[in-house]
Protein backbone atom coordinates (compact mmCIF):
# COMPACT_ATOMS: atom_id res chain seq x y z
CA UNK A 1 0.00 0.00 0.00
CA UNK A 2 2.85 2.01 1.70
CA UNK A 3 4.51 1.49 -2.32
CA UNK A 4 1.57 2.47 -4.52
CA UNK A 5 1.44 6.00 -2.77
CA UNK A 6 4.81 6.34 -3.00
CA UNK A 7 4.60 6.04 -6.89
CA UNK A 8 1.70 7.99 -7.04
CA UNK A 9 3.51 11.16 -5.15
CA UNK A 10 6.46 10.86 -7.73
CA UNK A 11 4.34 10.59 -10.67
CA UNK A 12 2.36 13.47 -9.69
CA UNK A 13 6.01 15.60 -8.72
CA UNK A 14 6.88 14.04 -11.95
CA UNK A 15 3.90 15.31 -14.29
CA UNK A 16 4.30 18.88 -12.17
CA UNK A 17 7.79 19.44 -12.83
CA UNK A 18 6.96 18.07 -16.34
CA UNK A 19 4.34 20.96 -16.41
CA UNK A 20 6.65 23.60 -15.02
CA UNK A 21 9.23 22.65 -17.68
CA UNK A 22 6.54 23.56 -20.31
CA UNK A 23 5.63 26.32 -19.11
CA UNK A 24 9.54 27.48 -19.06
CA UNK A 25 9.26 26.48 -22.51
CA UNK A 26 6.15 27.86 -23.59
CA UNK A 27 7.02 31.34 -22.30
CA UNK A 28 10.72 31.30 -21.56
CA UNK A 29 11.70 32.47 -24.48
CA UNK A 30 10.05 35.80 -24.37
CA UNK A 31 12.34 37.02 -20.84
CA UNK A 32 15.07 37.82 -22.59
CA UNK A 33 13.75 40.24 -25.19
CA UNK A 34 12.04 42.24 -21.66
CA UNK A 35 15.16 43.98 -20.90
CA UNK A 36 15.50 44.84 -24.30
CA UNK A 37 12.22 46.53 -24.47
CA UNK A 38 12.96 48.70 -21.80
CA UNK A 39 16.35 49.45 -22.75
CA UNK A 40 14.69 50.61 -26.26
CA UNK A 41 12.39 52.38 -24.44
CA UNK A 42 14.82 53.63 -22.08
CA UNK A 43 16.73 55.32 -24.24
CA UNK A 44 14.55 55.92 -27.84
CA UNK A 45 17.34 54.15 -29.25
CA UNK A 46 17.17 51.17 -31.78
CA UNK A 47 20.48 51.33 -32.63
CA UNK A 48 22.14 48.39 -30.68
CA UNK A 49 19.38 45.88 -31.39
CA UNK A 50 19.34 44.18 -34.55
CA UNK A 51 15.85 43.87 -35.77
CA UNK A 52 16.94 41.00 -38.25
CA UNK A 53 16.68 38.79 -35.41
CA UNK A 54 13.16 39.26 -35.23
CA UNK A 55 12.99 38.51 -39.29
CA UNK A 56 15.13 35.46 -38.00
CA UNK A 57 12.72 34.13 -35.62
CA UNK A 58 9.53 35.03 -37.08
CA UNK A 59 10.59 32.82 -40.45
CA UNK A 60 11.74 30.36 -37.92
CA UNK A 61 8.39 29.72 -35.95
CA UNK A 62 6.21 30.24 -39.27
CA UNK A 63 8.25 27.15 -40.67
CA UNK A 64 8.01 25.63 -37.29
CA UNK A 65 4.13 25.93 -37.17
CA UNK A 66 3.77 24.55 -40.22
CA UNK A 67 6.67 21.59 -39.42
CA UNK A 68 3.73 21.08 -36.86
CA UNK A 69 1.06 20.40 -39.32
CA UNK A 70 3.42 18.13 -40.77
CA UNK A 71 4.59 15.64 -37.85
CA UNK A 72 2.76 16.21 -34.77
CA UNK A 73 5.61 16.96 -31.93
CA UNK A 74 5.21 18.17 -29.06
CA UNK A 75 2.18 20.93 -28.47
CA UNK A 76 4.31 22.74 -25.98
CA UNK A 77 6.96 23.73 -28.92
CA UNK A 78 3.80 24.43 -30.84
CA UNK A 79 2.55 27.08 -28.56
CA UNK A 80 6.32 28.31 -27.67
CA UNK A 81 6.02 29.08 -31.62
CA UNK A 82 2.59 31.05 -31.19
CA UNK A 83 4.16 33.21 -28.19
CA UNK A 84 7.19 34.07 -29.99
CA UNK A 85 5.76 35.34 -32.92
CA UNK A 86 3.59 37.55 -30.87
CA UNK A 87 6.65 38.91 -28.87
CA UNK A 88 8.42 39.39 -32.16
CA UNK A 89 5.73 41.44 -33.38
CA UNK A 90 5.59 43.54 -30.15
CA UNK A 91 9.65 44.52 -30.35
CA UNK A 92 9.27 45.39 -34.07
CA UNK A 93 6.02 47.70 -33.20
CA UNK A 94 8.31 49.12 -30.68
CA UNK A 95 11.39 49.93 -33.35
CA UNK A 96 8.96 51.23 -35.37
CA UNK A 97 7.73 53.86 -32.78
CA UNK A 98 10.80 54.85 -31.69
CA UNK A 99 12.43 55.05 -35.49
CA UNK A 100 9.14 56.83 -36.39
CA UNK A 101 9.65 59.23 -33.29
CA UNK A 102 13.22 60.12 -33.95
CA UNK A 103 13.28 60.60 -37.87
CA UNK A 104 13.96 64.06 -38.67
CA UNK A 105 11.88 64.61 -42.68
CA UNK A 106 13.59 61.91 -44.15
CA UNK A 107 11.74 59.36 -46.92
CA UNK A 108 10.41 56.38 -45.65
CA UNK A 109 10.35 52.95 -47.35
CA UNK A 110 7.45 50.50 -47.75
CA UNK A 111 7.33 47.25 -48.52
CA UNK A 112 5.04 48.29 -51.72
CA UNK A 113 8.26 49.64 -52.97
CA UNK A 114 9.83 46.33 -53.78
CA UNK A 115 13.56 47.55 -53.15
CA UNK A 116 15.39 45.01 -51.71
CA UNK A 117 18.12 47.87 -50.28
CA UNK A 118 15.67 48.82 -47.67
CA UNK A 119 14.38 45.30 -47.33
CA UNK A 120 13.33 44.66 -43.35
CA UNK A 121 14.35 48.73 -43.22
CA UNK A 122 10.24 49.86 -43.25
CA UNK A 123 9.12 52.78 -41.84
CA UNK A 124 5.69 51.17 -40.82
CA UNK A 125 4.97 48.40 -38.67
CA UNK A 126 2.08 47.70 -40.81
CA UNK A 127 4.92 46.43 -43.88
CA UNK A 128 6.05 43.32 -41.26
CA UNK A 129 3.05 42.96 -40.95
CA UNK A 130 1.86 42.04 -44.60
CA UNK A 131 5.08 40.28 -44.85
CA UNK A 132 4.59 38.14 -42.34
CA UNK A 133 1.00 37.26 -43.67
CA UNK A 134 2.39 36.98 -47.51
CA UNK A 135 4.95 34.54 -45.62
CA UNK A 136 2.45 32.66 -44.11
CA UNK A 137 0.33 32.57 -46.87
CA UNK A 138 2.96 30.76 -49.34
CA UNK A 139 4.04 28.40 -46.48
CA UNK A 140 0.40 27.43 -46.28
CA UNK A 141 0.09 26.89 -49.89
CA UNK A 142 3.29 24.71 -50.52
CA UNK A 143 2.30 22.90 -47.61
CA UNK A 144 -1.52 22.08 -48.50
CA UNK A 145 0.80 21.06 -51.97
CA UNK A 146 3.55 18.43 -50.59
CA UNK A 147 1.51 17.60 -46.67
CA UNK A 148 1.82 13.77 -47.42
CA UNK A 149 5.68 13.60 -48.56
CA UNK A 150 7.77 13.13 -45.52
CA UNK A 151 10.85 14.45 -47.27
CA UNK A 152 8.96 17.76 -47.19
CA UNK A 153 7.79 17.58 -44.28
CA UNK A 154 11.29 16.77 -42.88
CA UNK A 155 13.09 19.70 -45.13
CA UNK A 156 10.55 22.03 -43.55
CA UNK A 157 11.62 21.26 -39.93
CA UNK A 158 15.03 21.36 -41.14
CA UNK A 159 14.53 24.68 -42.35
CA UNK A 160 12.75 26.06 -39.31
CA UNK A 161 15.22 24.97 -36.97
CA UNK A 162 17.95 26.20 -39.64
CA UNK A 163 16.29 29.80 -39.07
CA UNK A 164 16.12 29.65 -35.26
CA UNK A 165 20.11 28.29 -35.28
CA UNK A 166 21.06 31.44 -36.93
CA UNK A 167 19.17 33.52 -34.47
CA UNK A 168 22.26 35.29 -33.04
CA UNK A 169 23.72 36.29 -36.16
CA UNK A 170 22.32 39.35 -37.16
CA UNK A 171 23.26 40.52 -33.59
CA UNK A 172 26.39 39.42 -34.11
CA UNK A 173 27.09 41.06 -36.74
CA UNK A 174 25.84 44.28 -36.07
CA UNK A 175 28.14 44.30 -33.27
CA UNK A 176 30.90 43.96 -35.36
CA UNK A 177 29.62 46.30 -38.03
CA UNK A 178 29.54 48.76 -35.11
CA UNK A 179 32.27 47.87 -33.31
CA UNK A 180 30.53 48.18 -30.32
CA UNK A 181 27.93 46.28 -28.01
CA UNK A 182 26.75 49.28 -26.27
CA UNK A 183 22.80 49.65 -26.80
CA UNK A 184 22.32 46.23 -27.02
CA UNK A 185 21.31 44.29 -23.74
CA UNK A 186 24.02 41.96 -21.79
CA UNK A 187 20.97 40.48 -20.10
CA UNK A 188 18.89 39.63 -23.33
CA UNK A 189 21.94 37.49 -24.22
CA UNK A 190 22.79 36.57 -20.99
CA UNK A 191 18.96 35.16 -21.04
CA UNK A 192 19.04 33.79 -24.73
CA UNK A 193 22.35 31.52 -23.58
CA UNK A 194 20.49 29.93 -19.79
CA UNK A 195 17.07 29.27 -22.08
CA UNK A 196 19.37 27.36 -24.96
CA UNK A 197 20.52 25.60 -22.92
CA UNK A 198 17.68 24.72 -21.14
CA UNK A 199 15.79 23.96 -24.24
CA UNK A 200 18.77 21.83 -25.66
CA UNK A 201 18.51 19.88 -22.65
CA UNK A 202 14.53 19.46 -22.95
CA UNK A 203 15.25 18.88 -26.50
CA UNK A 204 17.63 15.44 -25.83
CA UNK A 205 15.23 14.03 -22.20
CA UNK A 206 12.31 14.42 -24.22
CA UNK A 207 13.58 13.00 -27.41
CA UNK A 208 12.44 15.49 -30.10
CA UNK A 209 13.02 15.90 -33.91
CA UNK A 210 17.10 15.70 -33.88
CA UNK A 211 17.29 19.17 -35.75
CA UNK A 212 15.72 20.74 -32.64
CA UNK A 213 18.70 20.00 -30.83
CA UNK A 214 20.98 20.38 -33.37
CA UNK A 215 19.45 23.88 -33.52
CA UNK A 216 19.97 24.49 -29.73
CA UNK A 217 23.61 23.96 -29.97
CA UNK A 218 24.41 26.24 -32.86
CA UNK A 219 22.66 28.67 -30.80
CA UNK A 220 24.39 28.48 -27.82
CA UNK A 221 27.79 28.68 -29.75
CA UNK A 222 26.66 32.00 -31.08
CA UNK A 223 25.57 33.17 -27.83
CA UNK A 224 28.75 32.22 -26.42
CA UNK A 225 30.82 34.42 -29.64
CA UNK A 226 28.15 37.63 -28.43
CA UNK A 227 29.34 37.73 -25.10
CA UNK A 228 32.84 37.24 -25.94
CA UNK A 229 32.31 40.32 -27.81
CA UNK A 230 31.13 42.50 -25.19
CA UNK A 231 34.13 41.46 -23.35
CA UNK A 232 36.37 42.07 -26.29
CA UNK A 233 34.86 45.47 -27.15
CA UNK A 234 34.86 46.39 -23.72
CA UNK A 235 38.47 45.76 -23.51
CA UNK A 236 38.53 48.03 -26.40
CA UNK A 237 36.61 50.82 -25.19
CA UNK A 238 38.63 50.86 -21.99
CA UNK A 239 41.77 51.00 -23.64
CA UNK A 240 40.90 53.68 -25.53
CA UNK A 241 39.85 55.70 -22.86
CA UNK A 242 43.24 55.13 -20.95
């Protein structure tokens, strides 16, 4: 008797931390774009933050969602997808205020004007917007086209995890571009390396698609090069200074 409630009790601490762990999962992802947002807003200053990484992760969850359709994993990366987006969309509606705010009479770009020198360089939040639904829209149509062939299928989650593994880069490169880290946050990155690892690790117990955690380790490499960057153009600054 004594031994049945003792398995109960760990398979209901079991399916709680199991339920924690999604919920980690599910919304994880969005803490470490919060100190970014109020750093933007801090200072009315997009400069440091690359907004290609949203472009990076909104392609990346589209594919993902429809990776879904595809081969059923689990609905916890599924909604992780759905949240992401979202918080995507809310740090490009920020940019796009504070861009809008500090432009001084210059011309803005559309999408509409199909040139690919200002492309992901809009003036509106309105032209991510359509892009993201024009996006969606083909994905959905060259799905509906080639649901039943696995290699499809398979290329798709490829792809989508492809996207998410190069999340870092456009950050990465910015900082180089510029030199400098300063504007972008130390915590967002800080954050971005704890929840890859934590997802790689959820990734391998839980025995998903290989090219999630495949994905998970490319990221945490980059995350690894960012910081060594801040310490490196720290350095820099410093010895400037002296």
């Amino acid at each position: 008797m004594d031994v049945g409630v003792g398995e109960e009790e760990v398979e209901r601490a079991w399916s709680l931390l199991s339920w924690g762990a999604s919920c980690v999962m599910v919304f994880g992802g969005v803490l470490p774009y919060v100190p970014q947002y109020q750093e933007i807003q801090r200072t009315s200053n997009t400069d440091g933050f690359s907004t290609r990484v949203c472009l990076v992760l909104l392609l990346a969850n589209i594919l993902r969602i429809f990776f879904w359709i595809g081969r059923q994993f689990e609905l916890t990366l599924l909604l992780q997808s759905v949240v992401m987006i979202l918080t995507m969309l809310a740090m490009l509606h920020l940019c796009c205020s504070v861009q809008n705010s500090n432009r001084v009479a210059t011309k803005q770009h559309h999408i509409t004007d199909l040139d690919l020198r200002y492309f992901w360089c809009w003036s509106g939040f309105e032209d991510y917007l359509l892009f993201c639904f024009a996006f969606t829209m083909m994905c959905a149509f060259i799905t509906f086209l080639f649901l039943d062939s696995t290699l499809f299928v398979e290329m798709l989650g490829s792809l989508a995890v492809l996207f998410e593994a190069m999340l870092g880069l456009p950050q990465l490169l910015q900082n180089f571009q510029n030199q400098s880290t300063r504007g972008m946050s130390v915590k967002m990155v800080l954050l971005w390396l704890a929840g890859d690892v934590f997802k790689t690790t959820y990734f391998v117990v839980n025995e998903s698609p290989a090219q999630f955690w495949v994905c998970g380790t490319a990221q945490i490499l980059v995350d690894v090069a960012i910081l060594l960057q801040v310490f490196y153009y720290g350095q820099e600054s410093r010895a400037k200074l002296g």
